[in-house]
PDB file of N, CA and C in Angstrom:
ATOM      1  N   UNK A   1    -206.312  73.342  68.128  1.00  0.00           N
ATOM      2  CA  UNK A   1    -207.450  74.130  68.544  1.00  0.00           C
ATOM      3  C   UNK A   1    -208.125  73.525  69.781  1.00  0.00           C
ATOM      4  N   UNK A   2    -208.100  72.241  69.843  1.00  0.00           N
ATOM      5  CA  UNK A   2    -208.933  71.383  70.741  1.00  0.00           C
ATOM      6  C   UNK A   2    -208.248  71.904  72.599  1.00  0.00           C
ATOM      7  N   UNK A   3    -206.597  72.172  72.029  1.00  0.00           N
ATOM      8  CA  UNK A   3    -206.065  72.017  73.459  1.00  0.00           C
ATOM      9  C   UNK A   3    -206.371  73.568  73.650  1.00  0.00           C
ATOM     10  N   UNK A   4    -205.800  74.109  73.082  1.00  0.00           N
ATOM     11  CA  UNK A   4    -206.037  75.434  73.541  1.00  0.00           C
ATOM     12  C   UNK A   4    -207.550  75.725  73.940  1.00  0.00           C
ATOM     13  N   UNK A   5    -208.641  75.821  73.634  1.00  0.00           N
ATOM     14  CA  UNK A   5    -210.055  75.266  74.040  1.00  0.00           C
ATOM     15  C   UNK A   5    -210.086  74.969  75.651  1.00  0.00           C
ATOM     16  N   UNK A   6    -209.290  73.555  75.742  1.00  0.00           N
ATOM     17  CA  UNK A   6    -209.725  73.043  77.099  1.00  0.00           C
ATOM     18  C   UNK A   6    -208.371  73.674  77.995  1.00  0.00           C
ATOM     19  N   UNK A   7    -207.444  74.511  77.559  1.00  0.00           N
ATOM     20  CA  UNK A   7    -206.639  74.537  78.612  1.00  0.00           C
ATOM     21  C   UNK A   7    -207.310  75.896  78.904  1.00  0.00           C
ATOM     22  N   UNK A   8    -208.250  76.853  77.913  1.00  0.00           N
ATOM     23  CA  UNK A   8    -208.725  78.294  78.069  1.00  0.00           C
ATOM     24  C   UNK A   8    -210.045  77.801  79.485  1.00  0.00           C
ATOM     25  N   UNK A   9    -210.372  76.411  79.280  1.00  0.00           N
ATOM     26  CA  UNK A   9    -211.919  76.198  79.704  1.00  0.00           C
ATOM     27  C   UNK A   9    -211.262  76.191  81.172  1.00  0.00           C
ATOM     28  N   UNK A  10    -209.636  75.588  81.379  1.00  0.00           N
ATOM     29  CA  UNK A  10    -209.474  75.189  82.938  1.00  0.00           C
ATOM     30  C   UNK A  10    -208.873  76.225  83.870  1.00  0.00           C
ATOM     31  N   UNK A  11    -209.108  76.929  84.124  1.00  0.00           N
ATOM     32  CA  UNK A  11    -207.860  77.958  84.905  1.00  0.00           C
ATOM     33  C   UNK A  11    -206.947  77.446  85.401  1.00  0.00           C
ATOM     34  N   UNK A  12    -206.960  76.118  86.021  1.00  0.00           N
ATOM     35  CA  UNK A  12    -205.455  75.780  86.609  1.00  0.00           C
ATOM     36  C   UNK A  12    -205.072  74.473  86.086  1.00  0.00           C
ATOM     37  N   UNK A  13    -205.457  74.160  84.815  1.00  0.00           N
ATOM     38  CA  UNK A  13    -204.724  73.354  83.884  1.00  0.00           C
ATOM     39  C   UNK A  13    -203.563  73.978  83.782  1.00  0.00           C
ATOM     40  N   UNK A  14    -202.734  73.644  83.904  1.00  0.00           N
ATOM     41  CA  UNK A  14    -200.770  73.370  83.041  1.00  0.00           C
ATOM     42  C   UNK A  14    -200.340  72.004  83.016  1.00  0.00           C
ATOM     43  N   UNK A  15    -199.775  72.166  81.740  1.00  0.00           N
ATOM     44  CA  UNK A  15    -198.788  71.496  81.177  1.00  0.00           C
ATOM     45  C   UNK A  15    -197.589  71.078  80.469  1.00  0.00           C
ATOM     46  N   UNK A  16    -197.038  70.239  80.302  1.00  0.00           N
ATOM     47  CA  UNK A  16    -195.885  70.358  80.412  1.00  0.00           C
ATOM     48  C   UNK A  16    -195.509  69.833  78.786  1.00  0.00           C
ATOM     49  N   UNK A  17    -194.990  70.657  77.802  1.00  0.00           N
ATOM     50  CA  UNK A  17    -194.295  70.002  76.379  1.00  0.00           C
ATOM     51  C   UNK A  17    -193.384  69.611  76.316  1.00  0.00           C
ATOM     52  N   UNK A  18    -193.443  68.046  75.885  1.00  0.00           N
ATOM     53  CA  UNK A  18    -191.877  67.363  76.047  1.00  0.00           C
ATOM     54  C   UNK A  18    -191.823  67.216  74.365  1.00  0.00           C
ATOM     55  N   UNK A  19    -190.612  67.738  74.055  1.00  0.00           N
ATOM     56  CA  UNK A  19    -189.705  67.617  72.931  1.00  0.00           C
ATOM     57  C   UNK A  19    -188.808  66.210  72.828  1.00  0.00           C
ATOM     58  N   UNK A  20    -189.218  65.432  71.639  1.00  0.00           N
ATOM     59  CA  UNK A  20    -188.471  64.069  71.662  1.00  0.00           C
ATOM     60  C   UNK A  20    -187.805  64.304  70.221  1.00  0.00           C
ATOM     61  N   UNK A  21    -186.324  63.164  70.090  1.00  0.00           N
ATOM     62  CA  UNK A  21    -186.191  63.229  69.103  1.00  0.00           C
ATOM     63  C   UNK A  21    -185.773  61.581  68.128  1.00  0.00           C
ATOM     64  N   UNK A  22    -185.344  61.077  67.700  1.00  0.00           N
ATOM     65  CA  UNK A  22    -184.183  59.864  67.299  1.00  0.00           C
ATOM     66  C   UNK A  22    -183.087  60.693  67.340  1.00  0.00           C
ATOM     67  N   UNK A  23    -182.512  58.626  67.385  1.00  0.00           N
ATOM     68  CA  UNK A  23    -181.274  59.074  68.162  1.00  0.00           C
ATOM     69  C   UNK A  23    -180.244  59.232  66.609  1.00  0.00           C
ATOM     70  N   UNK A  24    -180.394  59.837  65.897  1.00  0.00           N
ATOM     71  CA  UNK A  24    -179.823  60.510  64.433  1.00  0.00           C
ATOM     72  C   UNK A  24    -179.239  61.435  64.467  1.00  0.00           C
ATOM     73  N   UNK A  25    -177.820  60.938  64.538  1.00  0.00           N
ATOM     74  CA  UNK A  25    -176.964  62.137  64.541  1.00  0.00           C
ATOM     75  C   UNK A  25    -176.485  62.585  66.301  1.00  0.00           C
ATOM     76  N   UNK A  26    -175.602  64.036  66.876  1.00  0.00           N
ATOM     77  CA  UNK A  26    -175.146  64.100  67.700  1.00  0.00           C
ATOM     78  C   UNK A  26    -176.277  64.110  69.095  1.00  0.00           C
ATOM     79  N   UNK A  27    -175.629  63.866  70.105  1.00  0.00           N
ATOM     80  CA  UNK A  27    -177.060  63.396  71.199  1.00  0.00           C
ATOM     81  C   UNK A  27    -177.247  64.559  71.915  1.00  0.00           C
ATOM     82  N   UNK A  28    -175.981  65.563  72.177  1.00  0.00           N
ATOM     83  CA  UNK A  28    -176.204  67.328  72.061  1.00  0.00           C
ATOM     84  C   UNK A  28    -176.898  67.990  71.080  1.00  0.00           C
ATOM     85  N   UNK A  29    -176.829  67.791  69.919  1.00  0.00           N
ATOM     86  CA  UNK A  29    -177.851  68.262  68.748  1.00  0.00           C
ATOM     87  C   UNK A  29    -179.090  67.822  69.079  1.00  0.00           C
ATOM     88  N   UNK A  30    -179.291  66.940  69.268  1.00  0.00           N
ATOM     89  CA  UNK A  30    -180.386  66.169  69.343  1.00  0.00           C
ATOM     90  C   UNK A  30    -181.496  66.462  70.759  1.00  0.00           C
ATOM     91  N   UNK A  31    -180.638  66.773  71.681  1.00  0.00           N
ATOM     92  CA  UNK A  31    -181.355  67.903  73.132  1.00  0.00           C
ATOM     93  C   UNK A  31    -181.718  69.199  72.809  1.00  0.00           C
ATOM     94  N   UNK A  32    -180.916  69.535  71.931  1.00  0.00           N
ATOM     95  CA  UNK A  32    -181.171  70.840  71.737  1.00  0.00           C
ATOM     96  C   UNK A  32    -182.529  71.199  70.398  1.00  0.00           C
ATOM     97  N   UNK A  33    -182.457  70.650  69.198  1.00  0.00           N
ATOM     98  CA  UNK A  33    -183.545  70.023  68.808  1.00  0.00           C
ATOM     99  C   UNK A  33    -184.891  69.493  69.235  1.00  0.00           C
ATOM    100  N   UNK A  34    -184.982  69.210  70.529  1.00  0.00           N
ATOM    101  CA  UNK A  34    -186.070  68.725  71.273  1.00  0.00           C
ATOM    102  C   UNK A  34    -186.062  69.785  72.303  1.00  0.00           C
ATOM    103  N   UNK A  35    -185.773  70.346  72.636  1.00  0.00           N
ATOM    104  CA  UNK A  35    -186.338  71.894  73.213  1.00  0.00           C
ATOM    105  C   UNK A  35    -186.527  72.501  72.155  1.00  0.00           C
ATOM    106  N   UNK A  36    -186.025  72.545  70.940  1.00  0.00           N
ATOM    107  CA  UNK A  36    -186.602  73.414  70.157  1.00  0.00           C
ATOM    108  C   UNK A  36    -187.915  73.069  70.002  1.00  0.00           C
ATOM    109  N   UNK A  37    -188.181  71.694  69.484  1.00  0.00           N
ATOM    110  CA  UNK A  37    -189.568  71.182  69.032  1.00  0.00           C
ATOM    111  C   UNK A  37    -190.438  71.533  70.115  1.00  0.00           C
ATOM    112  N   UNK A  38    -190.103  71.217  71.266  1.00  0.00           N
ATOM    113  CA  UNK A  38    -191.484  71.831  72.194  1.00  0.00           C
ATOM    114  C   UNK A  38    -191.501  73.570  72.802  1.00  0.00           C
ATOM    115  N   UNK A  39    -190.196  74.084  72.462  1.00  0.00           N
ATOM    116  CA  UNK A  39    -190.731  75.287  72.231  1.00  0.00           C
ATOM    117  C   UNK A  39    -191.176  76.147  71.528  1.00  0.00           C
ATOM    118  N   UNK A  40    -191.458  75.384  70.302  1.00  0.00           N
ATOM    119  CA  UNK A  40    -192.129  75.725  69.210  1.00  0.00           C
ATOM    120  C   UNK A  40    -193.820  75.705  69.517  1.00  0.00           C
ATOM    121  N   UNK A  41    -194.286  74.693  69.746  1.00  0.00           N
ATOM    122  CA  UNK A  41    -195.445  73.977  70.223  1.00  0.00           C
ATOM    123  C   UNK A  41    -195.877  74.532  71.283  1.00  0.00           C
ATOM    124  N   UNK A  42    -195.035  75.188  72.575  1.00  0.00           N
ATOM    125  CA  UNK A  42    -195.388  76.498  73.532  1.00  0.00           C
ATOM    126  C   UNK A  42    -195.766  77.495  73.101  1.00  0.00           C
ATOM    127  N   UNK A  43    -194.890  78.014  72.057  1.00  0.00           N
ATOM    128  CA  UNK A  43    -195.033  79.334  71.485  1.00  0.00           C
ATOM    129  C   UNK A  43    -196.151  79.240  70.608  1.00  0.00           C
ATOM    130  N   UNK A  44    -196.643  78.178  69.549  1.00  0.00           N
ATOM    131  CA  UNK A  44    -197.918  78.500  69.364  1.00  0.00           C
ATOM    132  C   UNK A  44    -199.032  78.796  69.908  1.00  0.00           C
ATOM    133  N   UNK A  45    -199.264  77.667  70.804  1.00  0.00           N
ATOM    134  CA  UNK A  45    -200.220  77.675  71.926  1.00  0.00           C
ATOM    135  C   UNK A  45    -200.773  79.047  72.951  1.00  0.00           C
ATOM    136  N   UNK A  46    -199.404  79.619  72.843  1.00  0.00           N
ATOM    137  CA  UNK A  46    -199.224  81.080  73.400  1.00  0.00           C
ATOM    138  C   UNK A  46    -199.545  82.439  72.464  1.00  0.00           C
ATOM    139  N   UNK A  47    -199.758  81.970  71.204  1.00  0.00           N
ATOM    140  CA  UNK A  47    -200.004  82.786  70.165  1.00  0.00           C
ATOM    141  C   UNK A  47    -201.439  82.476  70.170  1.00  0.00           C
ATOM    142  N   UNK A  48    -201.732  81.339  70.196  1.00  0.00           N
ATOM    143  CA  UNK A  48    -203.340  81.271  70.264  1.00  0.00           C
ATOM    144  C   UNK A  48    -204.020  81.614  71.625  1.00  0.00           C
ATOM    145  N   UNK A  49    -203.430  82.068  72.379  1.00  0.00           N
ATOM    146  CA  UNK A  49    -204.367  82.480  73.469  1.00  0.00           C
ATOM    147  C   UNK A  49    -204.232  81.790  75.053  1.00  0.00           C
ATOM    148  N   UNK A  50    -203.390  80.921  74.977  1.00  0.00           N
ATOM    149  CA  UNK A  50    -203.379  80.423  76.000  1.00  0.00           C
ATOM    150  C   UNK A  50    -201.967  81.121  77.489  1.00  0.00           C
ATOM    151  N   UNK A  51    -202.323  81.167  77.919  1.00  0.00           N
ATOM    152  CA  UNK A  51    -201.295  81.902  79.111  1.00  0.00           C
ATOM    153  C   UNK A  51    -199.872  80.909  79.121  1.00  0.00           C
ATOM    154  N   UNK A  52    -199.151  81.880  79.197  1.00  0.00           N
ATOM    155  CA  UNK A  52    -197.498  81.244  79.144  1.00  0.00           C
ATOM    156  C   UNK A  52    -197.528  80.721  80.331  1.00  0.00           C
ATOM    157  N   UNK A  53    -197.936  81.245  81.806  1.00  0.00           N
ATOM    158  CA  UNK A  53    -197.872  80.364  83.186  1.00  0.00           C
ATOM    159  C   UNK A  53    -198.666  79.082  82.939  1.00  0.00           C
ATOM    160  N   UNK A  54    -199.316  78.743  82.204  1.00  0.00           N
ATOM    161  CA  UNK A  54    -199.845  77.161  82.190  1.00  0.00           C
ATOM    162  C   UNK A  54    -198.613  76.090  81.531  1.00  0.00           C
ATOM    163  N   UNK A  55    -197.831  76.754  80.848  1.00  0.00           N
ATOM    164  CA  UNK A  55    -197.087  75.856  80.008  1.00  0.00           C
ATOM    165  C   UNK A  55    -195.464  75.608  80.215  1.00  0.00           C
ATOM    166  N   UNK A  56    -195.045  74.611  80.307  1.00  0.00           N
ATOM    167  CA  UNK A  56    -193.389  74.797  80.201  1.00  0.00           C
ATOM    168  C   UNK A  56    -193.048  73.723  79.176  1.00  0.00           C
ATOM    169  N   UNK A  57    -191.669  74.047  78.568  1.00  0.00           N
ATOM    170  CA  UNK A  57    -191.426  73.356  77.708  1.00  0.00           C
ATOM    171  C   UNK A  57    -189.861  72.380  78.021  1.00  0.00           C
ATOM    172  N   UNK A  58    -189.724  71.192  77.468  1.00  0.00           N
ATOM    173  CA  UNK A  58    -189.015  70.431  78.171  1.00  0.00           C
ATOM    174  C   UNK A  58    -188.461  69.347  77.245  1.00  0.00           C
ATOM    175  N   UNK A  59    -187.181  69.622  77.157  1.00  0.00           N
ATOM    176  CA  UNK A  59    -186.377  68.724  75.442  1.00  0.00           C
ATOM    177  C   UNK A  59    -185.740  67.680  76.138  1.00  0.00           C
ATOM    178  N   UNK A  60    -186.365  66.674  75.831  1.00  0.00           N
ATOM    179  CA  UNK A  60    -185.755  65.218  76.502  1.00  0.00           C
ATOM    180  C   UNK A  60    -184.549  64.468  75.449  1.00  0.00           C
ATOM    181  N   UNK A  61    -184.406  65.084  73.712  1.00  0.00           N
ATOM    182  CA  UNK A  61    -183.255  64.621  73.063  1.00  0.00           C
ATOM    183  C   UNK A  61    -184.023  63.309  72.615  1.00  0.00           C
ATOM    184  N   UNK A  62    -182.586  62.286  72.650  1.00  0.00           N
ATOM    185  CA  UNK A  62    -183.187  61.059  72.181  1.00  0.00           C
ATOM    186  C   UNK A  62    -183.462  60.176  73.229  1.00  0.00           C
ATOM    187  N   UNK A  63    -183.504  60.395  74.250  1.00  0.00           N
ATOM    188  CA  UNK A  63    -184.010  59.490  75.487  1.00  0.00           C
ATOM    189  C   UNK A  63    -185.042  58.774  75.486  1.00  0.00           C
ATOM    190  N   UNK A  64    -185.910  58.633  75.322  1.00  0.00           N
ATOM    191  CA  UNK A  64    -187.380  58.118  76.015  1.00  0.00           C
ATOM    192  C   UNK A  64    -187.587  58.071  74.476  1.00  0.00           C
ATOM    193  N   UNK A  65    -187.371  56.954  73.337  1.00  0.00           N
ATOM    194  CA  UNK A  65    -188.131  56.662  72.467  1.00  0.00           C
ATOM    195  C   UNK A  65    -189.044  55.509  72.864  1.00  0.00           C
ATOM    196  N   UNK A  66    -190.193  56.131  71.525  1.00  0.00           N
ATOM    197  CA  UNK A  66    -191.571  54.994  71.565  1.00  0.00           C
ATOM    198  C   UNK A  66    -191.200  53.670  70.621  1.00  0.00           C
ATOM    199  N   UNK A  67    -190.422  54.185  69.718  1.00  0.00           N
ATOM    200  CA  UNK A  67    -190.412  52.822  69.046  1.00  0.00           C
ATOM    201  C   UNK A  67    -188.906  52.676  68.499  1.00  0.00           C
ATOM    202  N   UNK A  68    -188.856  51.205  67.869  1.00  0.00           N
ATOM    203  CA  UNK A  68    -186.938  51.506  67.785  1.00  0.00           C
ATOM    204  C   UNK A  68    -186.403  52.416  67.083  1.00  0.00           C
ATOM    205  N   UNK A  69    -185.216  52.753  66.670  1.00  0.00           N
ATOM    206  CA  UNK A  69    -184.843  54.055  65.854  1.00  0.00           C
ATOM    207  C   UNK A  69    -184.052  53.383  64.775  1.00  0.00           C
ATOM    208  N   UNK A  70    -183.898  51.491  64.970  1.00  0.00           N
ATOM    209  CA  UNK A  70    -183.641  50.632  63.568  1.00  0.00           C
ATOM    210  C   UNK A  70    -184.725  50.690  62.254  1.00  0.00           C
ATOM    211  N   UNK A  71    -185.639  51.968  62.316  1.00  0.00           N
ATOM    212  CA  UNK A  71    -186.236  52.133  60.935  1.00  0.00           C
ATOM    213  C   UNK A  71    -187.067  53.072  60.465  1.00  0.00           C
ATOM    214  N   UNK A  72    -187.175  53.549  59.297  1.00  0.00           N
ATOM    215  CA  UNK A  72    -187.454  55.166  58.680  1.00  0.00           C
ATOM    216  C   UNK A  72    -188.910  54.993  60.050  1.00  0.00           C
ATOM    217  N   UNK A  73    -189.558  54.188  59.953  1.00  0.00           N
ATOM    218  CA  UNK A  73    -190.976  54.224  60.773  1.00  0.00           C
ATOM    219  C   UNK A  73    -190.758  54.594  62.258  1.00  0.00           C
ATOM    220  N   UNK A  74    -189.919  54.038  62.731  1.00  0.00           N
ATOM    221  CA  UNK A  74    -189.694  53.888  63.914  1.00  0.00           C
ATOM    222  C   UNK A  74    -189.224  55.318  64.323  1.00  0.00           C
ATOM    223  N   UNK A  75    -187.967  56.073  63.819  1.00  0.00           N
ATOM    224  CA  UNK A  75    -187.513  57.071  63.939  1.00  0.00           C
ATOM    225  C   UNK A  75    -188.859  58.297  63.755  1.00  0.00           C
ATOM    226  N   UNK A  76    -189.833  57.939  62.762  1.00  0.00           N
ATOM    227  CA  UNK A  76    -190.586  59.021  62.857  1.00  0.00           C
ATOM    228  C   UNK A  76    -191.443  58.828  63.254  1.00  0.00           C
ATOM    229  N   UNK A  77    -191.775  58.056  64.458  1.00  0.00           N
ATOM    230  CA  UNK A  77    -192.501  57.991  65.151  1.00  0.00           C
ATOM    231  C   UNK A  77    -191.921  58.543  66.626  1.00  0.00           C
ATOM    232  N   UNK A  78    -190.416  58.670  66.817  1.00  0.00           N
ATOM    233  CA  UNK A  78    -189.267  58.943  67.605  1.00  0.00           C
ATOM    234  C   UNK A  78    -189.445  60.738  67.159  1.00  0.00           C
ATOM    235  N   UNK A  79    -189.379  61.381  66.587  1.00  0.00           N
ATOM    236  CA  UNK A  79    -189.461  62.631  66.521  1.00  0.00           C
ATOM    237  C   UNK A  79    -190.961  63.256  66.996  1.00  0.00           C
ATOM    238  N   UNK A  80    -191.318  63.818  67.961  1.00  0.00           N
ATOM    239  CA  UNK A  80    -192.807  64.493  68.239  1.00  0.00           C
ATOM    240  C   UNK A  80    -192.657  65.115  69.300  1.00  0.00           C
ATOM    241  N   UNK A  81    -193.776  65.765  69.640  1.00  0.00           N
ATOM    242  CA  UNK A  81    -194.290  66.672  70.932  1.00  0.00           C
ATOM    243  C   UNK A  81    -195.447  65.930  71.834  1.00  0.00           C
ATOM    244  N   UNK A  82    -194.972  65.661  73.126  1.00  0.00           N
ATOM    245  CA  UNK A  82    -195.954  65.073  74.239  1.00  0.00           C
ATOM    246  C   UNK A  82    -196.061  66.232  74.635  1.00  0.00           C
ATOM    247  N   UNK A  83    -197.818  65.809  75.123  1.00  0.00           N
ATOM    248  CA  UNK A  83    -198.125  66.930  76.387  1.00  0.00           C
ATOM    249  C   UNK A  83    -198.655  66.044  77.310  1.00  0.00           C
ATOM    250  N   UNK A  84    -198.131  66.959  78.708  1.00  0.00           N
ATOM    251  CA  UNK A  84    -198.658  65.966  79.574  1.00  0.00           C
ATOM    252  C   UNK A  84    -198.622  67.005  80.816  1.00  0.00           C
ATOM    253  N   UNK A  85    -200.305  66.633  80.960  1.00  0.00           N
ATOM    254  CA  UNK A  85    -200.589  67.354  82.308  1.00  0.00           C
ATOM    255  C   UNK A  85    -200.424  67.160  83.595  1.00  0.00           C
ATOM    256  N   UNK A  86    -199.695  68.677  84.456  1.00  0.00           N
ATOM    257  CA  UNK A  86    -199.150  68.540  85.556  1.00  0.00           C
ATOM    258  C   UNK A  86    -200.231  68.689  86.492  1.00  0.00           C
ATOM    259  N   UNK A  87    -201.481  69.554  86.472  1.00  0.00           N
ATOM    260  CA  UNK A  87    -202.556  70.096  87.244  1.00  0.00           C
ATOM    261  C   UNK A  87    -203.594  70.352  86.494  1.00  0.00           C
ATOM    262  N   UNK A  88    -204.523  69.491  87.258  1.00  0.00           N
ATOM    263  CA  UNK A  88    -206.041  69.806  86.571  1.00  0.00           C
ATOM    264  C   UNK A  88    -206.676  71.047  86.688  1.00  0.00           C
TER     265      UNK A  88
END
């Protein structure tokens, strides 16, 4: 609720949803999985009101983990949705 709020408050806020995943299992599954996850997270955002031109969505797979993927913690901390703004 919070983002949708401030991206309604900015007119030329966009940003960008990056889809992450662990590296569990095939690393093609696993890209494709992480576009799913952040186009999931678009498509809500877009259901709540916010304009589809502010948003793109962007599946990075298992690339860019935060923490190692040697443990149940680590891996699910490895699965999520970043947002990260391109224009204020």
């Amino acid at each position: 609720d919070n983002v949708v709020k401030i991206m309604n408050e900015r007119a030329s806020m966009k940003v960008e949803l990056g889809g992450h995943t662990d590296n569990v299992g095939d690393a093609a599954m696993n890209q494709e999985l992480s576009q799913k996850r952040a186009s999931s997270v678009l498509n809500c955002l877009i259901s709540n009101g916010v304009a589809s031109a502010k948003l793109s969505a962007r599946g990075y797979g298992q690339n860019n983990p935060v923490e190692s993927n040697d443990t149940p913690e680590g891996r699910d901390k490895n699965r999520r949705t970043e947002l990260k703004i391109i224009s204020k």
